[in-house]
PDB file of N, CA and C in Angstrom:
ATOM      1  N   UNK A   1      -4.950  29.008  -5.229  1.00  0.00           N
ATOM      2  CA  UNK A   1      -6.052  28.907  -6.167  1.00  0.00           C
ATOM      3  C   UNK A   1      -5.634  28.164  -7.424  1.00  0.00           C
ATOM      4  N   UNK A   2      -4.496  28.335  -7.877  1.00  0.00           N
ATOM      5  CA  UNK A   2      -4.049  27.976  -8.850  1.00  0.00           C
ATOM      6  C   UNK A   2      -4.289  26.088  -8.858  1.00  0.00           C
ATOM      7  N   UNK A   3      -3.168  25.874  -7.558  1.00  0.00           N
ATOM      8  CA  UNK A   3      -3.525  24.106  -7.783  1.00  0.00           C
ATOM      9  C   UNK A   3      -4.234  23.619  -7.260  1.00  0.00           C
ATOM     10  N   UNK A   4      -6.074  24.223  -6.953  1.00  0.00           N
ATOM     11  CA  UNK A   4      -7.269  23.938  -7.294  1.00  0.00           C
ATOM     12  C   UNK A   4      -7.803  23.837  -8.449  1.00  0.00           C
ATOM     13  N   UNK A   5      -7.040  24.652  -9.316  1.00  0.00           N
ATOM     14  CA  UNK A   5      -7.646  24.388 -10.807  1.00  0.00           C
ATOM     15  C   UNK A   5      -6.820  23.448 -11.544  1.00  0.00           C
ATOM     16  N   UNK A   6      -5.927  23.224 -11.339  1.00  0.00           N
ATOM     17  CA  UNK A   6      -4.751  22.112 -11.594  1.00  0.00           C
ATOM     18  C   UNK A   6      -4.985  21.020 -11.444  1.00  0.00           C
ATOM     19  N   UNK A   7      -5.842  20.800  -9.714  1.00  0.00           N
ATOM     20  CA  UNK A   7      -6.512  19.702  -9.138  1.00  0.00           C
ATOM     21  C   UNK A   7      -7.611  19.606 -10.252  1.00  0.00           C
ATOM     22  N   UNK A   8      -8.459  20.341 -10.256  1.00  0.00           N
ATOM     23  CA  UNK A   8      -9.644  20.032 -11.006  1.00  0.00           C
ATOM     24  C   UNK A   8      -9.363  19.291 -12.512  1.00  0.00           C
ATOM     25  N   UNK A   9      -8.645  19.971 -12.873  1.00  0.00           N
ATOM     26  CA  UNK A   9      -8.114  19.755 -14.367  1.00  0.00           C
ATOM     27  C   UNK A   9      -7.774  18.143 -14.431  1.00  0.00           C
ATOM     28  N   UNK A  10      -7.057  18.246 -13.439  1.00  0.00           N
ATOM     29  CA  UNK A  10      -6.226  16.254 -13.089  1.00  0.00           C
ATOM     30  C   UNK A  10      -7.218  15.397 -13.102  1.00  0.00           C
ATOM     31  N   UNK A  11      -8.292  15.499 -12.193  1.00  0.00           N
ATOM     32  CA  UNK A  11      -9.301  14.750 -11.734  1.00  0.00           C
ATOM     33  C   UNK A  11     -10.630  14.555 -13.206  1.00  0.00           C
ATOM     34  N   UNK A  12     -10.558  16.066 -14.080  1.00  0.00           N
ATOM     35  CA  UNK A  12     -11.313  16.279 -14.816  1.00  0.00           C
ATOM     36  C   UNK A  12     -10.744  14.712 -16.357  1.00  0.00           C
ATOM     37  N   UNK A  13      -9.539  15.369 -16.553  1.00  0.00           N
ATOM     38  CA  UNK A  13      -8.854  14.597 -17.479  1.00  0.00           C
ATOM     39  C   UNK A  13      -8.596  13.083 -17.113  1.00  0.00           C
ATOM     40  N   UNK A  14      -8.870  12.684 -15.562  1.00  0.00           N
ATOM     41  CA  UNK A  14      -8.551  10.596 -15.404  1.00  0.00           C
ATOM     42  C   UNK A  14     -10.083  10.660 -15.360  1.00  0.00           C
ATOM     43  N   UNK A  15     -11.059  11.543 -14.907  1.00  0.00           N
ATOM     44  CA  UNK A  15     -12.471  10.865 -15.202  1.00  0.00           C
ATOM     45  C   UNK A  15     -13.277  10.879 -16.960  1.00  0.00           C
ATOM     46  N   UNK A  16     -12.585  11.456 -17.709  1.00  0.00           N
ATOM     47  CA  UNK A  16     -12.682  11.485 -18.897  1.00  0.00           C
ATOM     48  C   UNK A  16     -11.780  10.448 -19.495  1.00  0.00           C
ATOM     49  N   UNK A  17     -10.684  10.064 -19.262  1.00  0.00           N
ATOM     50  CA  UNK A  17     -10.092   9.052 -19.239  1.00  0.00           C
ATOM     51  C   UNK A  17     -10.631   7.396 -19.402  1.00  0.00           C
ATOM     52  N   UNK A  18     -11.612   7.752 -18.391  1.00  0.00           N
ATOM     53  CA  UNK A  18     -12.186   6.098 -18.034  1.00  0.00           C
ATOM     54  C   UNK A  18     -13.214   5.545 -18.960  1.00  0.00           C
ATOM     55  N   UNK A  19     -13.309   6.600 -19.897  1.00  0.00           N
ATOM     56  CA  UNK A  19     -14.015   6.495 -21.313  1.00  0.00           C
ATOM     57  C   UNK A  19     -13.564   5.360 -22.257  1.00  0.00           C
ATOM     58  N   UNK A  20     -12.156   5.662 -22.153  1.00  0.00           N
ATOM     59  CA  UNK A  20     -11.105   4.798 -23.109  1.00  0.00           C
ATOM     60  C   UNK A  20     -11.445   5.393 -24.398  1.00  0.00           C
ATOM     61  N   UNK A  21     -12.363   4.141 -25.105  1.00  0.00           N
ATOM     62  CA  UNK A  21     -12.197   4.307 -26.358  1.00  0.00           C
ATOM     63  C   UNK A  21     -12.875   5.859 -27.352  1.00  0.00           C
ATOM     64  N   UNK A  22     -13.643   6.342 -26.131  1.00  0.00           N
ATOM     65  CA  UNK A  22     -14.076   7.486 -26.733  1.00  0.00           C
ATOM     66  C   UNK A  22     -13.711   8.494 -26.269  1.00  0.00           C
ATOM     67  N   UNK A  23     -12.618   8.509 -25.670  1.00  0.00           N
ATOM     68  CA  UNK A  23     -11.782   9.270 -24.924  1.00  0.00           C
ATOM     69  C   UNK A  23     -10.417   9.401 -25.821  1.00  0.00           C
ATOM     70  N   UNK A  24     -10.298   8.409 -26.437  1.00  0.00           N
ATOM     71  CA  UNK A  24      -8.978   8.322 -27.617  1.00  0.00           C
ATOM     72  C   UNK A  24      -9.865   8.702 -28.632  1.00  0.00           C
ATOM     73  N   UNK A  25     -10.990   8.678 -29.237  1.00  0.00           N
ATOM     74  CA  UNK A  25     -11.046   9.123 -30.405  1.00  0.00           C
ATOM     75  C   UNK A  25     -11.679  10.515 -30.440  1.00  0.00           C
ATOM     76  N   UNK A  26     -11.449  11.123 -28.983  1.00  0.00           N
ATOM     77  CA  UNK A  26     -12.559  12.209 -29.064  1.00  0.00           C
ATOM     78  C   UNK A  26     -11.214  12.942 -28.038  1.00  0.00           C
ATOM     79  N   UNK A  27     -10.202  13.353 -28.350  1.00  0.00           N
ATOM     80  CA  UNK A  27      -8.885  13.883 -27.096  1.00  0.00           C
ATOM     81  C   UNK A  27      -9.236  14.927 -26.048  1.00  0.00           C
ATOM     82  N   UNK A  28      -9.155  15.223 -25.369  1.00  0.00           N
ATOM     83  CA  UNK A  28      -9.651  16.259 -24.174  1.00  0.00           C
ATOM     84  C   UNK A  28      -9.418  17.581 -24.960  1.00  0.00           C
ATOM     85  N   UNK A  29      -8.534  17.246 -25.417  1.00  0.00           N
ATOM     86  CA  UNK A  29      -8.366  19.195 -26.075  1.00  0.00           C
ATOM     87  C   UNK A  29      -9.153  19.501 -27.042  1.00  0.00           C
ATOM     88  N   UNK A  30      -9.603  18.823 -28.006  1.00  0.00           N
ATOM     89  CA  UNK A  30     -10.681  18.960 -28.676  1.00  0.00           C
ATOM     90  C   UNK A  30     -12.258  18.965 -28.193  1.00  0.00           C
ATOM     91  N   UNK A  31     -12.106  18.742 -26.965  1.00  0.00           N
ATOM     92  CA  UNK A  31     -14.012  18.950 -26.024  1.00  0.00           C
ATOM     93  C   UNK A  31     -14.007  20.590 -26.081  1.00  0.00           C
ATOM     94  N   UNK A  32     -15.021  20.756 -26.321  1.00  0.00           N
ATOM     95  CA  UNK A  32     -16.071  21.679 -26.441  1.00  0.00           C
ATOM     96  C   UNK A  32     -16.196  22.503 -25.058  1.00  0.00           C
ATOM     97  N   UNK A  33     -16.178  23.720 -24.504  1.00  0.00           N
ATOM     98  CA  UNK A  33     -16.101  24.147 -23.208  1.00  0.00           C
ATOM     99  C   UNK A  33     -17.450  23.366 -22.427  1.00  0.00           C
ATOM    100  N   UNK A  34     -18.600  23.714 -23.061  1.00  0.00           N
ATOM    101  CA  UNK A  34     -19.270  23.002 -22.346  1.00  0.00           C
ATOM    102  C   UNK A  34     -19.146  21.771 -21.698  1.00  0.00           C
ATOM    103  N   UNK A  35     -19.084  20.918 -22.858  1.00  0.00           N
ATOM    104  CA  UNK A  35     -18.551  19.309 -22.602  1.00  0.00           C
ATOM    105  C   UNK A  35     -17.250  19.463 -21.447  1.00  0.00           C
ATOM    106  N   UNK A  36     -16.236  19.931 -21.091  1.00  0.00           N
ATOM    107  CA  UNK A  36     -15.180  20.253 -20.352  1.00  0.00           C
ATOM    108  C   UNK A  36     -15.953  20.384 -19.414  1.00  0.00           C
ATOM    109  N   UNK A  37     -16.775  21.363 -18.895  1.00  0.00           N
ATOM    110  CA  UNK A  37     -17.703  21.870 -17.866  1.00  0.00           C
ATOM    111  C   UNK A  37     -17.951  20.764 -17.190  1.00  0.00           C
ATOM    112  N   UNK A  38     -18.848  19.917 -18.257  1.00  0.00           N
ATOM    113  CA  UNK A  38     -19.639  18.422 -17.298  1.00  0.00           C
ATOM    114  C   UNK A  38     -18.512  17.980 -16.756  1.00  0.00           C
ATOM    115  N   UNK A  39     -17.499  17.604 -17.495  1.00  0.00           N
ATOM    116  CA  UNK A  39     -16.222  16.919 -16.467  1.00  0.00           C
ATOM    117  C   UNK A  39     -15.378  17.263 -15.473  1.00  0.00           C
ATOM    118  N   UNK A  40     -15.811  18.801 -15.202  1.00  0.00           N
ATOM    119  CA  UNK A  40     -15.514  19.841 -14.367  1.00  0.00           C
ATOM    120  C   UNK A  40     -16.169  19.126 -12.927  1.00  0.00           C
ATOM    121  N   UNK A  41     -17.418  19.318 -13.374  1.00  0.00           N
ATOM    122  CA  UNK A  41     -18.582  19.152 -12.360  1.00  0.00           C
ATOM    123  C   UNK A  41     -17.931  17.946 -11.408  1.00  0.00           C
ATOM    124  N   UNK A  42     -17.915  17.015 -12.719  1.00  0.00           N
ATOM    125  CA  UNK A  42     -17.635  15.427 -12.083  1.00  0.00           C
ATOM    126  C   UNK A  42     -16.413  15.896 -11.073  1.00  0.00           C
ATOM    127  N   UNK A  43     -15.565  16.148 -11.497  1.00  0.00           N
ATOM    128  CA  UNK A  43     -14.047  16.352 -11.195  1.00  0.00           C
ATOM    129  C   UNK A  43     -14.557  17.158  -9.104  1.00  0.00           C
ATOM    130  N   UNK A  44     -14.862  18.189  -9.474  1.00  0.00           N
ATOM    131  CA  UNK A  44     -15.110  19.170  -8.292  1.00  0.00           C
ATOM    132  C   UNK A  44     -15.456  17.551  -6.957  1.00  0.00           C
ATOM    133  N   UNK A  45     -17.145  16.917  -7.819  1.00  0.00           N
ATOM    134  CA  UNK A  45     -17.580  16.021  -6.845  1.00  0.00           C
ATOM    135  C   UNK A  45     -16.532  14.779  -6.200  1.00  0.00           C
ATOM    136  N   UNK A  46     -15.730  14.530  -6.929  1.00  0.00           N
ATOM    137  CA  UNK A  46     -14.668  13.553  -6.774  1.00  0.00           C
ATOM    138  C   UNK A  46     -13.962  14.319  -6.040  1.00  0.00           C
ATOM    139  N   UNK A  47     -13.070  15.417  -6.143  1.00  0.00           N
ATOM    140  CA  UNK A  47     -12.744  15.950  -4.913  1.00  0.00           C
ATOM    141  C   UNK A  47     -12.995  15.976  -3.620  1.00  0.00           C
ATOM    142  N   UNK A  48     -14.372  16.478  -4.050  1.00  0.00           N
ATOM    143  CA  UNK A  48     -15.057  16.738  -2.600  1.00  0.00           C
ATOM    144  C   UNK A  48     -14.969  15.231  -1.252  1.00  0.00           C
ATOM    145  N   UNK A  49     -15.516  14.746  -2.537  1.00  0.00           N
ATOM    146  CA  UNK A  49     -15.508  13.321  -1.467  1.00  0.00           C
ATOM    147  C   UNK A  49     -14.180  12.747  -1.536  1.00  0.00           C
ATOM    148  N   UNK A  50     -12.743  12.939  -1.985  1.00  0.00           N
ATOM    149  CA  UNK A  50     -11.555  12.401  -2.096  1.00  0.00           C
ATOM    150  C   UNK A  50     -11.176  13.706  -0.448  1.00  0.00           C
ATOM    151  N   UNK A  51     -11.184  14.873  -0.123  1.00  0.00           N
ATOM    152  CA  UNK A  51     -11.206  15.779   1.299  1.00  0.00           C
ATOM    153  C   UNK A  51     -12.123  15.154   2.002  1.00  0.00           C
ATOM    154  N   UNK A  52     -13.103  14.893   1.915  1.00  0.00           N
ATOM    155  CA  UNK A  52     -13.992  14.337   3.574  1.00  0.00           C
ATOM    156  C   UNK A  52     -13.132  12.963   3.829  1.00  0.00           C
ATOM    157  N   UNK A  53     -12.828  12.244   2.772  1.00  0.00           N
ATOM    158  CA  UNK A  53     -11.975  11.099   3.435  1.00  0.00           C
ATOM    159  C   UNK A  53     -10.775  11.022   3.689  1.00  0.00           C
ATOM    160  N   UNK A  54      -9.971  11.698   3.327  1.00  0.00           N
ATOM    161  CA  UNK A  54      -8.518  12.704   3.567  1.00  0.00           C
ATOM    162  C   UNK A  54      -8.588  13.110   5.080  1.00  0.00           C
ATOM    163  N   UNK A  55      -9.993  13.868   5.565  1.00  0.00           N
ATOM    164  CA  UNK A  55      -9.998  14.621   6.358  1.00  0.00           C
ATOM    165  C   UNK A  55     -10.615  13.921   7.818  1.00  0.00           C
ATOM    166  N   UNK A  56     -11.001  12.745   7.232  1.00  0.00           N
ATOM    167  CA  UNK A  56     -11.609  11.804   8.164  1.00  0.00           C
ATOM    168  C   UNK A  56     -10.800  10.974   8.758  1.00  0.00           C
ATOM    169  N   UNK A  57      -9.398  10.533   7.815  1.00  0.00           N
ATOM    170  CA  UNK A  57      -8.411   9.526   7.915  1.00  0.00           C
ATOM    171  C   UNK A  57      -7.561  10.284   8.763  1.00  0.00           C
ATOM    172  N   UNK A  58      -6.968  11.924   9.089  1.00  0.00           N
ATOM    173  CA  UNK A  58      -6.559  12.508   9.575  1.00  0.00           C
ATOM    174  C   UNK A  58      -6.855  12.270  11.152  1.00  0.00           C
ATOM    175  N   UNK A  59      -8.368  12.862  11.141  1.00  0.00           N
ATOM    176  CA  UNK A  59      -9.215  13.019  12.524  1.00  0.00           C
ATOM    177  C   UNK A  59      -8.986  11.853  13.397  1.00  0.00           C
ATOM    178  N   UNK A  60      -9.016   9.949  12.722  1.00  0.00           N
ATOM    179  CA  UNK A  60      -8.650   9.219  13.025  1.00  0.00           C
ATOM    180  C   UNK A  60      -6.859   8.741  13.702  1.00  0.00           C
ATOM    181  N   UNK A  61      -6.234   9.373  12.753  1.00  0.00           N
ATOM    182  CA  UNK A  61      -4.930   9.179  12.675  1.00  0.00           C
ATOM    183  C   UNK A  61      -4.198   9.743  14.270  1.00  0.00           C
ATOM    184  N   UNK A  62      -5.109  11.213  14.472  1.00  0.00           N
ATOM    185  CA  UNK A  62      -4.406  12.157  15.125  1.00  0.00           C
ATOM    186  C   UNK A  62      -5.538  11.835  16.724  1.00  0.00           C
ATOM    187  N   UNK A  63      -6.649  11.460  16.556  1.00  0.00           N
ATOM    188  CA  UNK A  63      -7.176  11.266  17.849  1.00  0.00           C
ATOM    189  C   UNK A  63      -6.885   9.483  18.425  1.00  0.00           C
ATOM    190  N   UNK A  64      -6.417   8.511  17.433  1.00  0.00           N
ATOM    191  CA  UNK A  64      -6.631   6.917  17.615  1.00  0.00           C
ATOM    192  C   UNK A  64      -7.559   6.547  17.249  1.00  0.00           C
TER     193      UNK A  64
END
């Protein structure tokens, strides 16, 4: 469970990232829980679809 939230956190902090400039003047540790939340959200959906293609590349790998 733990490096699901670790994961999330990673994914949360490079999609907040891609902000740049308001991402440097606004630092992740200073967001607001809410604001964290939305990038939560994002983060979870990027996952999700980063496992179906993980899990697809597998299915491929292991059947030809």
């Amino acid at each position: 469970m733990s490096s699901d939230i670790d994961r999330r956190e990673r994914y949360a902090r490079s999609l907040y990232g891609t902000l740049e400039f308001s991402a440097e003047r606004h630092p992740w540790e200073g967001l607001a829980p809410a604001r964290r939340e939305i990038w939560y959200t994002r983060a979870e959906a990027a996952m999700a679809v980063a496992d179906e293609e993980i899990a697809e590349a597998l299915r491929r790998a292991r059947h030809g």
